[in-house]
Protein backbone atom coordinates (compact mmCIF):
# COMPACT_ATOMS: atom_id res chain seq x y z
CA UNK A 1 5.71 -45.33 17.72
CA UNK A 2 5.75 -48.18 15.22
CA UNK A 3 6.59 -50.81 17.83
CA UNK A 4 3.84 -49.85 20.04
CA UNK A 5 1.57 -49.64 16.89
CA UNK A 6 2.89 -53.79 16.29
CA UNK A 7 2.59 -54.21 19.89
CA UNK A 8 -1.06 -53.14 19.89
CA UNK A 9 -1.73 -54.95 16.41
CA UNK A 10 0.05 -58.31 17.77
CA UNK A 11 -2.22 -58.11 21.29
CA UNK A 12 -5.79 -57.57 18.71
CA UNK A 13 -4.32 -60.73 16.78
CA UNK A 14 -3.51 -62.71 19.80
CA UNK A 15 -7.19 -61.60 21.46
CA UNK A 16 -9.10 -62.36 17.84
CA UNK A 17 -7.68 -65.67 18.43
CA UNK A 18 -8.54 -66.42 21.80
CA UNK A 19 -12.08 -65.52 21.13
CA UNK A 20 -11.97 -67.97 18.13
CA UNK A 21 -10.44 -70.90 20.26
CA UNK A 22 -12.91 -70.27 23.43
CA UNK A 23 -15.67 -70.32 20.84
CA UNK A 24 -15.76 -73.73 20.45
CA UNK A 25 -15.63 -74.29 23.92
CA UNK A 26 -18.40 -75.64 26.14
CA UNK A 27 -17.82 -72.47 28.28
CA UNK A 28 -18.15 -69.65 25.69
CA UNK A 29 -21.33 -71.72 24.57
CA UNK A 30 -23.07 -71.79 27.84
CA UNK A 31 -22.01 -68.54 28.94
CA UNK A 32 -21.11 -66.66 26.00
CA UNK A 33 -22.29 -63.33 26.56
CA UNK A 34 -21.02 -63.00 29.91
CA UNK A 35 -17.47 -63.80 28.63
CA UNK A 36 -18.10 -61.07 25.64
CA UNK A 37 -18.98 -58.55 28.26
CA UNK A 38 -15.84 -59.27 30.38
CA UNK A 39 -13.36 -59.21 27.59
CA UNK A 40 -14.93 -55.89 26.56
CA UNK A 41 -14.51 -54.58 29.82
CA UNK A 42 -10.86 -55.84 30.20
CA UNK A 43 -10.45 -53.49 26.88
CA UNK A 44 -11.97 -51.09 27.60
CA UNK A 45 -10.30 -50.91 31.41
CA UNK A 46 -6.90 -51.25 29.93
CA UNK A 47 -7.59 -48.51 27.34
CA UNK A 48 -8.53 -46.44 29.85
CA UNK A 49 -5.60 -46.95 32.06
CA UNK A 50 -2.97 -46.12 29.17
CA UNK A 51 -4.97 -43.10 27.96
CA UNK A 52 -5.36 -41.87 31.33
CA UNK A 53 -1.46 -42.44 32.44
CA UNK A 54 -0.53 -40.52 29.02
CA UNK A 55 -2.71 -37.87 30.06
CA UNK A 56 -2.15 -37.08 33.78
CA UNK A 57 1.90 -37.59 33.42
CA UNK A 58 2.30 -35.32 30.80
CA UNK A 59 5.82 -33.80 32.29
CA UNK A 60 6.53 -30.27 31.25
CA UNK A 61 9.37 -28.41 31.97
CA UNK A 62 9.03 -25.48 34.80
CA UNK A 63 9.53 -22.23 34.17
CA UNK A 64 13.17 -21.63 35.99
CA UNK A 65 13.05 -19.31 38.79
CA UNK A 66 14.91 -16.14 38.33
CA UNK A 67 14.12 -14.04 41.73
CA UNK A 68 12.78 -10.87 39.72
CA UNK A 69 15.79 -8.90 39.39
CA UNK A 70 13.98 -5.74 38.53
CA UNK A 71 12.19 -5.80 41.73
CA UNK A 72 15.29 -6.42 43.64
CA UNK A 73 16.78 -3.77 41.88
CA UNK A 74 14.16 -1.13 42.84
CA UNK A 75 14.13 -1.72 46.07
CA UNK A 76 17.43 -2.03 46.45
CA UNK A 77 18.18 -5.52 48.11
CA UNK A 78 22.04 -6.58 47.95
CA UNK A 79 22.56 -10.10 46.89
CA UNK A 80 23.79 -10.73 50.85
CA UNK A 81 20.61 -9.34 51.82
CA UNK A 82 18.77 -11.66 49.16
CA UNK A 83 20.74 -15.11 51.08
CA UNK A 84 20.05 -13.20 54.79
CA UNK A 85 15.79 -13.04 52.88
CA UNK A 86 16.20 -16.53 51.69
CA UNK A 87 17.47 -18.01 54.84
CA UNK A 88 14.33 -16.69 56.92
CA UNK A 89 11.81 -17.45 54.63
CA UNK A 90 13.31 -21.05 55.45
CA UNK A 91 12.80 -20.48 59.35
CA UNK A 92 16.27 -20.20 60.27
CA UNK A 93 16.86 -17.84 63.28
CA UNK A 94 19.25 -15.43 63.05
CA UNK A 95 21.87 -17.33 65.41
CA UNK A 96 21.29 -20.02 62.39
CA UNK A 97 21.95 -17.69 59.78
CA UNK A 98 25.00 -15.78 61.21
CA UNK A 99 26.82 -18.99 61.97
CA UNK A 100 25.92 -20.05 58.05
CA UNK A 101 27.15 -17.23 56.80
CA UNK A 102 30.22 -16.52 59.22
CA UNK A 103 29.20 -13.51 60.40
CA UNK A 104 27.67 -11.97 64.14
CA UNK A 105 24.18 -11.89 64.90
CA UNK A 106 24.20 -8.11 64.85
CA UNK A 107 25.15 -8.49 61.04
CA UNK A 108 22.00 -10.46 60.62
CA UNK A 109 20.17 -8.18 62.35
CA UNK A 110 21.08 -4.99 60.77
CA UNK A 111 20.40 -6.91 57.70
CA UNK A 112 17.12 -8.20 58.53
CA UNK A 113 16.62 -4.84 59.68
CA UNK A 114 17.41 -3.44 56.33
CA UNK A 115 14.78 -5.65 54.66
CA UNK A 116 11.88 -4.89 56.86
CA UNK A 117 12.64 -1.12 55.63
CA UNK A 118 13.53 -2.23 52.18
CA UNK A 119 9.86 -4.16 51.77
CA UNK A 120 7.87 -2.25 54.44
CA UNK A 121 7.21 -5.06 56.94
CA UNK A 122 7.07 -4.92 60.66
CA UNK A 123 7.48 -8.64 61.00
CA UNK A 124 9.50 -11.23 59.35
CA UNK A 125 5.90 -13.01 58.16
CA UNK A 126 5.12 -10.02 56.66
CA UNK A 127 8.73 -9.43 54.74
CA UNK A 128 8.45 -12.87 53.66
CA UNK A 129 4.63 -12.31 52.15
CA UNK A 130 5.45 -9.23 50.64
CA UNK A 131 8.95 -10.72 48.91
CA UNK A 132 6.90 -13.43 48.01
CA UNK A 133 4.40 -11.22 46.44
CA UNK A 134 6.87 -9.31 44.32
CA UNK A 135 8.50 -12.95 43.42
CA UNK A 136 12.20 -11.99 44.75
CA UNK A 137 11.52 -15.56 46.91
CA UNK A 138 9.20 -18.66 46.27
């Protein structure tokens, strides 16, 4: 904090001074308000700039992601069942997910199966809105 503090006291020195050596020039005489205006737009733009950087960056830490284990828990969803919910909401097929997991098709299916009872969905769309919902999956 106390170097940027110097920084920004060294930069108003080295300004104050340019002003006073461009004073005596035959520019700053013949156009002197027009070189006022710019250097207090140059200020003013680079103010803005930092201020607006510190503002819009400000980084804060997301809330980590925990599933909602109570909701799993109520309805009942096994952690395989959670990867097999997981793996859909991706887009994987369930050819994809049986040969990801090492297991048949039918597994998949019977699982899938399971969570369209388990969440009350007809569709995969719909298991994936409603687990959504409930925040077992982002």
């Amino acid at each position: 904090m106390w170097k940027q503090i110097a920084l920004y006291g060294a930069l108003l020195a080295m300004g104050a001074i340019g002003l006073e050596w461009l004073d005596y020039r035959l520019l700053v005489r013949s156009r002197s308000t027009d070189l006022y205006i710019l250097l207090v737009a140059l200020a003013f733009l680079a103010s803005g700039i930092y201020i607006g950087r510190r503002l819009l960056t400000h980084t804060s830490t997301p809330e980590p992601f925990d599933g909602n284990p109570q909701a799993r828990e109520s309805l009942g969803i096994s952690p395989r069942e959670l990867v097999v919910l997981q793996a859909v909401a991706s887009g994987k097929s369930n050819k994809e997910i049986a040969a990801e997991l090492s297991v048949s098709p039918n597994t998949v299916k019977t699982h899938v199966a399971r969570l369209f009872e388990k969440l009350g969905a007809k569709r995969r769309t719909e298991a994936i809105n409603r687990a959504r919902q409930l925040g077992i999956i982002r």
